[in-house]
N, C-alpha and C. Protein backbone atom coordinates (compact mmCIF):
# COMPACT_ATOMS: atom_id res chain seq x y z
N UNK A 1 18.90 -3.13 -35.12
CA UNK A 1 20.29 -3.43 -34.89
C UNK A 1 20.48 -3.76 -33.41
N UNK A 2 21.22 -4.96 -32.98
CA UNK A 2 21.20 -5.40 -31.97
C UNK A 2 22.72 -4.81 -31.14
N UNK A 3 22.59 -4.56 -30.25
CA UNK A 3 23.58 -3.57 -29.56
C UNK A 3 23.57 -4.24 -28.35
N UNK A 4 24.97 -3.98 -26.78
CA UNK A 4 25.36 -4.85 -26.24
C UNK A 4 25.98 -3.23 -25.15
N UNK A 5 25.50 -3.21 -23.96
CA UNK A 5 25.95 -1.96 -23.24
C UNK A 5 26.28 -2.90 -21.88
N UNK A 6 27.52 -2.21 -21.27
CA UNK A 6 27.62 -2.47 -20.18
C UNK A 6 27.95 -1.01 -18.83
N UNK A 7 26.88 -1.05 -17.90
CA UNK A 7 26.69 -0.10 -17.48
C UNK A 7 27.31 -0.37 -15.76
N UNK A 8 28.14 0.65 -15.17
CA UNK A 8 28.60 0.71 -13.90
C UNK A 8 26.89 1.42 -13.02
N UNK A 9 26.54 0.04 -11.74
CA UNK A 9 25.56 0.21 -11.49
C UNK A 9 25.57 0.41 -9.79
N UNK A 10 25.35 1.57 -9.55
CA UNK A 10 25.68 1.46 -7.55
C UNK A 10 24.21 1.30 -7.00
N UNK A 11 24.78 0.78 -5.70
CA UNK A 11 23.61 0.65 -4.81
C UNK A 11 23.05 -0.60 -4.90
N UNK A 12 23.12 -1.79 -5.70
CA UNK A 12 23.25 -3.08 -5.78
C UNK A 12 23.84 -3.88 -4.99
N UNK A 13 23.31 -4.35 -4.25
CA UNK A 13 24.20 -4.80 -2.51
C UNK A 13 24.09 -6.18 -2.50
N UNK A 14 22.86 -6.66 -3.00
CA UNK A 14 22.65 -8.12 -2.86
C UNK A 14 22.01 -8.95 -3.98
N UNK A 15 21.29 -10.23 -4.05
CA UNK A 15 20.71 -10.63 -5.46
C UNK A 15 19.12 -9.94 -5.67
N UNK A 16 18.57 -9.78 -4.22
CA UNK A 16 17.49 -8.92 -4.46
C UNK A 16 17.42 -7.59 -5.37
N UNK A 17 18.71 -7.19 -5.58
CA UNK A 17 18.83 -5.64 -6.18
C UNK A 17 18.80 -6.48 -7.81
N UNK A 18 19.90 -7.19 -7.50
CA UNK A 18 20.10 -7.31 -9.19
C UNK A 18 18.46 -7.90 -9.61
N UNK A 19 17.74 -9.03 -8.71
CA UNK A 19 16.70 -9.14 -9.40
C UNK A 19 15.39 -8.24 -9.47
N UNK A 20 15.67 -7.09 -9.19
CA UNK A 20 14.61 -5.77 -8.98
C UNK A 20 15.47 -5.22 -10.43
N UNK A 21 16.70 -4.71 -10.66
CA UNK A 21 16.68 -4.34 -11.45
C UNK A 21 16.94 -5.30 -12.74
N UNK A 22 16.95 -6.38 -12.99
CA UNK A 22 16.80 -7.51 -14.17
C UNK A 22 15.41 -7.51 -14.67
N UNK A 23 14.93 -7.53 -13.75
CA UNK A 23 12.93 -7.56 -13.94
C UNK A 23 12.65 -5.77 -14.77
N UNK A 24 13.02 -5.01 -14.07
CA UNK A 24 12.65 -3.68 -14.76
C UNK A 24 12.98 -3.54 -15.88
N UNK A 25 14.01 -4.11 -16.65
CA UNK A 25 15.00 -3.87 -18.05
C UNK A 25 14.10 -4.97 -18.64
N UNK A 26 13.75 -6.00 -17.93
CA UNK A 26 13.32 -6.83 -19.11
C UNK A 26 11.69 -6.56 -19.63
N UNK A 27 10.98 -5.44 -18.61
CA UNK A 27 9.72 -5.32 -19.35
C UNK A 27 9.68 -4.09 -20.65
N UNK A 28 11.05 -3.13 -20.57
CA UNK A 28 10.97 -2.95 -21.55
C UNK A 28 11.18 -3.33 -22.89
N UNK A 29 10.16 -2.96 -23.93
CA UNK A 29 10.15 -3.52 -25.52
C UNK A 29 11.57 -3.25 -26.17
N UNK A 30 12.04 -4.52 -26.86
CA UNK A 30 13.04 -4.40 -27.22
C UNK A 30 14.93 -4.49 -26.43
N UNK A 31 14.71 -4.70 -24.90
CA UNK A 31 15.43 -5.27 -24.40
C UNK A 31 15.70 -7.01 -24.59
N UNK A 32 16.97 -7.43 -25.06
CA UNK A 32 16.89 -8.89 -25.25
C UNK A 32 17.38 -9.88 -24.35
N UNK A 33 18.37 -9.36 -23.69
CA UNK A 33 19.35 -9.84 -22.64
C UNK A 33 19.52 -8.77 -21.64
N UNK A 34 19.39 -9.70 -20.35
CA UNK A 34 20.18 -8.63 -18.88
C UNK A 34 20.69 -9.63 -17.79
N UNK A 35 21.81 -8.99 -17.33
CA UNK A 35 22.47 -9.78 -16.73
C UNK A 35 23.17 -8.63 -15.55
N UNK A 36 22.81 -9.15 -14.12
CA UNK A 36 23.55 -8.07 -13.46
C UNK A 36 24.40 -8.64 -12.28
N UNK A 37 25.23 -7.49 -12.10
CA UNK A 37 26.17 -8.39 -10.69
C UNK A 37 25.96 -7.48 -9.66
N UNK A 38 25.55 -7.87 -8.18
CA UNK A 38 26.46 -6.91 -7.25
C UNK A 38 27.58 -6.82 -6.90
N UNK A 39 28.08 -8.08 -6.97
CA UNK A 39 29.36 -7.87 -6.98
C UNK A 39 30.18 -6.78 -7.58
N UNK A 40 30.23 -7.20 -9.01
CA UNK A 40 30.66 -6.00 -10.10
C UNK A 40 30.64 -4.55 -9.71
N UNK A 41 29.25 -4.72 -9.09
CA UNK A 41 28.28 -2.92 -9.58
C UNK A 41 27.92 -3.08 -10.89
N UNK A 42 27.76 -4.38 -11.98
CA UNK A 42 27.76 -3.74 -13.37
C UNK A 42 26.32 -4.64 -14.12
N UNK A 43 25.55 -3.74 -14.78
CA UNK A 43 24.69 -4.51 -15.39
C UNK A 43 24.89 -4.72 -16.77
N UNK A 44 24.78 -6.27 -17.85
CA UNK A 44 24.87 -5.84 -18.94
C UNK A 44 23.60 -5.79 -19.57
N UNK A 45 23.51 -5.60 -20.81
CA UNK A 45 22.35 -5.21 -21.34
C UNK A 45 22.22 -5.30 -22.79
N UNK A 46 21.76 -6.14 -23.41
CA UNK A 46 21.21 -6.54 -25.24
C UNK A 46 20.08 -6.24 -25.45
N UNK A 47 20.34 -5.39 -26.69
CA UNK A 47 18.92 -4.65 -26.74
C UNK A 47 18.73 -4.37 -28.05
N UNK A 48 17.65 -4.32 -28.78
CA UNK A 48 17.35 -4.29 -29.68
C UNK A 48 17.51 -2.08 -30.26
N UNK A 49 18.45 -1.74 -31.12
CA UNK A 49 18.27 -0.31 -30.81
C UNK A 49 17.09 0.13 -31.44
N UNK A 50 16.49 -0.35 -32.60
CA UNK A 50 15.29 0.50 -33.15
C UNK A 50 14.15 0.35 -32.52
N UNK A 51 14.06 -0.31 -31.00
CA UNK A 51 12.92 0.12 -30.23
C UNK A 51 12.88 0.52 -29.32
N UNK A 52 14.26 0.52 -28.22
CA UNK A 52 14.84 1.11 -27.45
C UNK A 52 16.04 2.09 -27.45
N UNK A 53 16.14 2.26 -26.04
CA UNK A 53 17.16 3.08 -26.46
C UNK A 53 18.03 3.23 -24.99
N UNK A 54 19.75 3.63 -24.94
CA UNK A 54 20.48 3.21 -24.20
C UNK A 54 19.56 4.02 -22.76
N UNK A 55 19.14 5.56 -22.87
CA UNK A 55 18.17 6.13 -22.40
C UNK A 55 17.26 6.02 -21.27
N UNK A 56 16.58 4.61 -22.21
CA UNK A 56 15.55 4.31 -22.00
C UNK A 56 16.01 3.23 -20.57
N UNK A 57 16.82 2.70 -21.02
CA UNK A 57 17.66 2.02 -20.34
C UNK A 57 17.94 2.05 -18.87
N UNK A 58 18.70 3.61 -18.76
CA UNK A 58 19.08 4.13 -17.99
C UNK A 58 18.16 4.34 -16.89
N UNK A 59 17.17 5.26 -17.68
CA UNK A 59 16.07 5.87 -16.89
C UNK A 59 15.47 4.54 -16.08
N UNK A 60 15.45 3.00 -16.47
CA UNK A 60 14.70 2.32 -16.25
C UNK A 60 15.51 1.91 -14.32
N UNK A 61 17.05 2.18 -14.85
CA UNK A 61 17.52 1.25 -14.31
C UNK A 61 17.31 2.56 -12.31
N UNK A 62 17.53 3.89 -12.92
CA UNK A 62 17.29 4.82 -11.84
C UNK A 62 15.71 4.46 -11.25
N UNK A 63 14.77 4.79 -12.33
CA UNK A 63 13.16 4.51 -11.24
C UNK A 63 13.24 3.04 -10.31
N UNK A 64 14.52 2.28 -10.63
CA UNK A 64 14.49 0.67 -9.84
C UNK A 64 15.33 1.32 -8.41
N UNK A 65 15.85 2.63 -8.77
CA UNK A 65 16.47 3.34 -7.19
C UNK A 65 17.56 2.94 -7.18
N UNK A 66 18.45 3.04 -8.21
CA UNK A 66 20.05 2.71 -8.51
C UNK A 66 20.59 3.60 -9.24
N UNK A 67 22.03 3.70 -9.17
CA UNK A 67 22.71 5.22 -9.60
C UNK A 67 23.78 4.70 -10.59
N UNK A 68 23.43 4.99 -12.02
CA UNK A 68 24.29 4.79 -13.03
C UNK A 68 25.02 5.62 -13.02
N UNK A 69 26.49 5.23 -13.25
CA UNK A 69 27.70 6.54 -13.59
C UNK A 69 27.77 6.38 -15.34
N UNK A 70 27.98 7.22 -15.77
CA UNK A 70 27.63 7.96 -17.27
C UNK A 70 28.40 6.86 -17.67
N UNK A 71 28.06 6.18 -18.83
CA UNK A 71 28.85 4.87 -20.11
C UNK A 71 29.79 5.84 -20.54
């Protein structure tokens, strides 16, 4: 089931951030779409749920050294 999250993302300052964290979301399995702003603070995210998970997500988007506030 294909699912659609949009996550408030800090510490994203410039396009280098968003493309550090676009690259990390997309090597995980089952991510389909990512799209991020600094502007915003916000990343979105299409993802496949029976191989990922919002989680998985998350965790990916912190080891990239960015601070999600809870969905």
């Amino acid at each position: 089931m294909t699912e659609s999250v949009s996550l408030t993302v800090n510490g994203m300052k410039c396009g280098g951030c968003e493309a550090n964290v676009m690259s990390k979301l997309q090597t995980i399995d089952g991510v389909l779409s990512v799209n991020a702003s600094s502007k915003n603070k916000e990343v979105n995210v299409q993802f496949d749920a029976g191989k990922t998970s919002l989680d998985a997500i998350v965790e990916a988007i912190t080891e990239a050294g960015f601070n999600v506030e809870a969905p």
